[in-house]
N, C-alpha and C. Protein backbone atom coordinates (compact mmCIF):
# COMPACT_ATOMS: atom_id res chain seq x y z
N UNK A 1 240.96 89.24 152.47
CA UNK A 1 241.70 88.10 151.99
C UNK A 1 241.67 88.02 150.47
N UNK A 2 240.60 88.37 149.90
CA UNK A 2 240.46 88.70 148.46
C UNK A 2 241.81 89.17 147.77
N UNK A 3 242.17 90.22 148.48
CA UNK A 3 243.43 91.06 148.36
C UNK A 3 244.76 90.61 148.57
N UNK A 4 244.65 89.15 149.16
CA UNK A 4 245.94 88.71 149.78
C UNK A 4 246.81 88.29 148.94
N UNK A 5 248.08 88.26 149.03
CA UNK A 5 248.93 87.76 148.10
C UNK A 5 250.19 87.07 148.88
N UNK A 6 249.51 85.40 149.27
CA UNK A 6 250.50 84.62 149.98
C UNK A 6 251.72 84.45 149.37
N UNK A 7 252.44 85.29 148.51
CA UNK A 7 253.46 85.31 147.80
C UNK A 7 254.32 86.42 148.22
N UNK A 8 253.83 87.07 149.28
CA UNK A 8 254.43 88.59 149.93
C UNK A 8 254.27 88.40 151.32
N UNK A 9 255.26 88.77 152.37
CA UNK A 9 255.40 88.99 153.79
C UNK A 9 254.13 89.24 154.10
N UNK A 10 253.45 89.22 155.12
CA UNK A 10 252.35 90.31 155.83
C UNK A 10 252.04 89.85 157.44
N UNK A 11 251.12 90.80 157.72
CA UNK A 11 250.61 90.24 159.40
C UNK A 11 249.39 89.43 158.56
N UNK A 12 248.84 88.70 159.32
CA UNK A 12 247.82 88.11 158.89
C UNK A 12 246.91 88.45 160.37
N UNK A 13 245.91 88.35 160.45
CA UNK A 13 245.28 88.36 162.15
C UNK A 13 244.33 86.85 161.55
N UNK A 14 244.36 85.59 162.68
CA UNK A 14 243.72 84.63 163.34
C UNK A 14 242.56 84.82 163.45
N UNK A 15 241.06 84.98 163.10
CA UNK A 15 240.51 85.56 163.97
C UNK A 15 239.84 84.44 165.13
N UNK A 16 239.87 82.74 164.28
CA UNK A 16 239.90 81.78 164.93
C UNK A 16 240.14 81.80 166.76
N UNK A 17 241.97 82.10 166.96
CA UNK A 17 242.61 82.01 167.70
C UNK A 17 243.16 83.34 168.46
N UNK A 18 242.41 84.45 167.98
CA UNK A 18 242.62 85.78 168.02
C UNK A 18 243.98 85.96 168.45
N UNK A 19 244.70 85.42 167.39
CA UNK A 19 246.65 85.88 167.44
C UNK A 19 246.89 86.40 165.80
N UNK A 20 248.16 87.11 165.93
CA UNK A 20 248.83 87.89 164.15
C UNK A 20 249.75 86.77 163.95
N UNK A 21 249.61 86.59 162.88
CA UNK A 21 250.67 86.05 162.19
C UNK A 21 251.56 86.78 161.53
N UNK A 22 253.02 86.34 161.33
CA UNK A 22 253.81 86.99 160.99
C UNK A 22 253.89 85.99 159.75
N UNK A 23 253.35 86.07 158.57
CA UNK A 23 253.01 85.36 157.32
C UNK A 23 254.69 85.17 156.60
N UNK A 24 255.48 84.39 156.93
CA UNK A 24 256.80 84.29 156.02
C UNK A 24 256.39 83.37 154.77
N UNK A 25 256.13 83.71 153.46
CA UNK A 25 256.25 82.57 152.40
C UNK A 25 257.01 81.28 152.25
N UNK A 26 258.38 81.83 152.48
CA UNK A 26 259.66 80.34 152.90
C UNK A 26 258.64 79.49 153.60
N UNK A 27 257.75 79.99 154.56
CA UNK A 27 257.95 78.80 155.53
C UNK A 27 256.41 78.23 155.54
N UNK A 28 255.40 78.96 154.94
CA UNK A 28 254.23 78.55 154.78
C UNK A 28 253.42 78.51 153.39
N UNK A 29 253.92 79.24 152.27
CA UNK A 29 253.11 79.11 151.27
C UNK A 29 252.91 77.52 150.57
N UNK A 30 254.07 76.36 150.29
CA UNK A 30 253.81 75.18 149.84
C UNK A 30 252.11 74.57 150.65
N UNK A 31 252.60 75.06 151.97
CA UNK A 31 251.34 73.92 152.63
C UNK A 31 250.22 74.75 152.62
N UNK A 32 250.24 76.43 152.44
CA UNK A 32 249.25 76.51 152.09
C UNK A 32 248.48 76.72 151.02
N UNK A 33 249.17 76.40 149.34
CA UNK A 33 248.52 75.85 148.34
C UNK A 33 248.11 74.72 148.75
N UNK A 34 248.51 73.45 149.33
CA UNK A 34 248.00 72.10 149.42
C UNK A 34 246.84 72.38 150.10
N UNK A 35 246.82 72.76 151.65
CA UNK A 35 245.84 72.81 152.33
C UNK A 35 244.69 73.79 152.50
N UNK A 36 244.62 75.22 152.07
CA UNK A 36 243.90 75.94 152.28
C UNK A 36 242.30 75.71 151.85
N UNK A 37 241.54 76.06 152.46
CA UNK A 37 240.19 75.54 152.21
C UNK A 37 239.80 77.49 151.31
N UNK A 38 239.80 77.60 149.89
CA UNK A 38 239.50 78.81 149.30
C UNK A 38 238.09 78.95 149.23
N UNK A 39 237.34 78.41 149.91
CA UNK A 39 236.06 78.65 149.28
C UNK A 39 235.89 79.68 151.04
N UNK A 40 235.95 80.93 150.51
CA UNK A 40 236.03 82.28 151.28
C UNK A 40 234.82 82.92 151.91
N UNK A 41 234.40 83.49 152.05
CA UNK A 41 233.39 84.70 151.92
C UNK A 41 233.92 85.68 152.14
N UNK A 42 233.56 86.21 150.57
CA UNK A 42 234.11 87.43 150.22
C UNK A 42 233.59 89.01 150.63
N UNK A 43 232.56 89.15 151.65
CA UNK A 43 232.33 90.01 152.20
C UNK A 43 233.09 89.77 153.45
N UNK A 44 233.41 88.75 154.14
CA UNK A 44 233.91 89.21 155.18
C UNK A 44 236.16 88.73 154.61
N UNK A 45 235.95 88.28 154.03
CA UNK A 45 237.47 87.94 153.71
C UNK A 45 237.98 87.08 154.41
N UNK A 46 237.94 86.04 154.86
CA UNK A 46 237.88 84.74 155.72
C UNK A 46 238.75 84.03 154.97
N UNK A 47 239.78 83.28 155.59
CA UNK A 47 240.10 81.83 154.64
C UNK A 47 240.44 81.17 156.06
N UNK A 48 240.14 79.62 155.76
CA UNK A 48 240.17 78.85 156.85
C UNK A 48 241.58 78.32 156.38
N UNK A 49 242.16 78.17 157.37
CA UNK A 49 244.05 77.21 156.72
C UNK A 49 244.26 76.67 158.54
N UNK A 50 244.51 75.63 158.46
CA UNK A 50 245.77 75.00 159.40
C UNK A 50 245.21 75.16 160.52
N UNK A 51 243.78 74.92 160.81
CA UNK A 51 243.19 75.59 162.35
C UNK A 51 242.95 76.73 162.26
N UNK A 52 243.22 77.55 161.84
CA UNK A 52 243.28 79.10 161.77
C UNK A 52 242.23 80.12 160.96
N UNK A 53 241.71 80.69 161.48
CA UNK A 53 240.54 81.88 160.21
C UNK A 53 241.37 82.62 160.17
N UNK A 54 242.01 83.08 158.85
CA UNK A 54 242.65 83.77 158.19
C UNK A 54 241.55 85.31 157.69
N UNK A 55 242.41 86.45 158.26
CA UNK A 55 242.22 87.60 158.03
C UNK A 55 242.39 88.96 158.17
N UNK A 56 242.45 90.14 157.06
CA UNK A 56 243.02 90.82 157.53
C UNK A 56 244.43 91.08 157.39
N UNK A 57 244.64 90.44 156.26
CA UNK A 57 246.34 90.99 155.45
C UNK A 57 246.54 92.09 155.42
N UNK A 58 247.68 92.39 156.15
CA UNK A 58 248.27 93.46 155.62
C UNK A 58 250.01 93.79 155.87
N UNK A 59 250.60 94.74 154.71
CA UNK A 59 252.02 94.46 154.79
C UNK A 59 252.79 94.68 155.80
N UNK A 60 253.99 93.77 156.33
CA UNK A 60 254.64 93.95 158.00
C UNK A 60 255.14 95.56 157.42
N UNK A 61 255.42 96.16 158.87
CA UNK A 61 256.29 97.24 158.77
C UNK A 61 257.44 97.36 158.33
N UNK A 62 257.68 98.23 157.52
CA UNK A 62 258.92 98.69 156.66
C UNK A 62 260.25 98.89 158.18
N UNK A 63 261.05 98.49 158.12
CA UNK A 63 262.05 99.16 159.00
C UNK A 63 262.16 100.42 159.42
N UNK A 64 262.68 100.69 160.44
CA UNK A 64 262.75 102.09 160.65
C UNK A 64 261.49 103.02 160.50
N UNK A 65 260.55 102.40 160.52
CA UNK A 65 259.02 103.04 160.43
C UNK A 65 258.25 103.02 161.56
């Protein structure tokens, strides 16, 4: 999560709710500047948001890939 950049597409994995998110900015970055709880741990890369343990960014698949 260290690495994350809620300003770019990605899967995210839940580990809360053990589901992926399909991370769209349009539709989640406002609420999650307001709401995200940043205080992390940075060995495991954790962020708590919206019910959810956030972790495990990484970029969706390119098309045709």
């Amino acid at each position: 999560m260290a690495r994350s950049d809620p300003l770019k597409p990605a899967l995210v994995h839940d580990q809360l709710n053990d589901e992926t998110v399909d991370w769209k900015p349009e539709f989640y970055q406002q609420h999650f500047e307001q709401y995200a709880k940043l205080n992390f741990d940075p060995d495991k890369g954790l962020v708590e948001w919206d019910g959810r343990l956030l972790f495990a960014w990484v970029p969706p698949p390119r098309p045709g890939a």
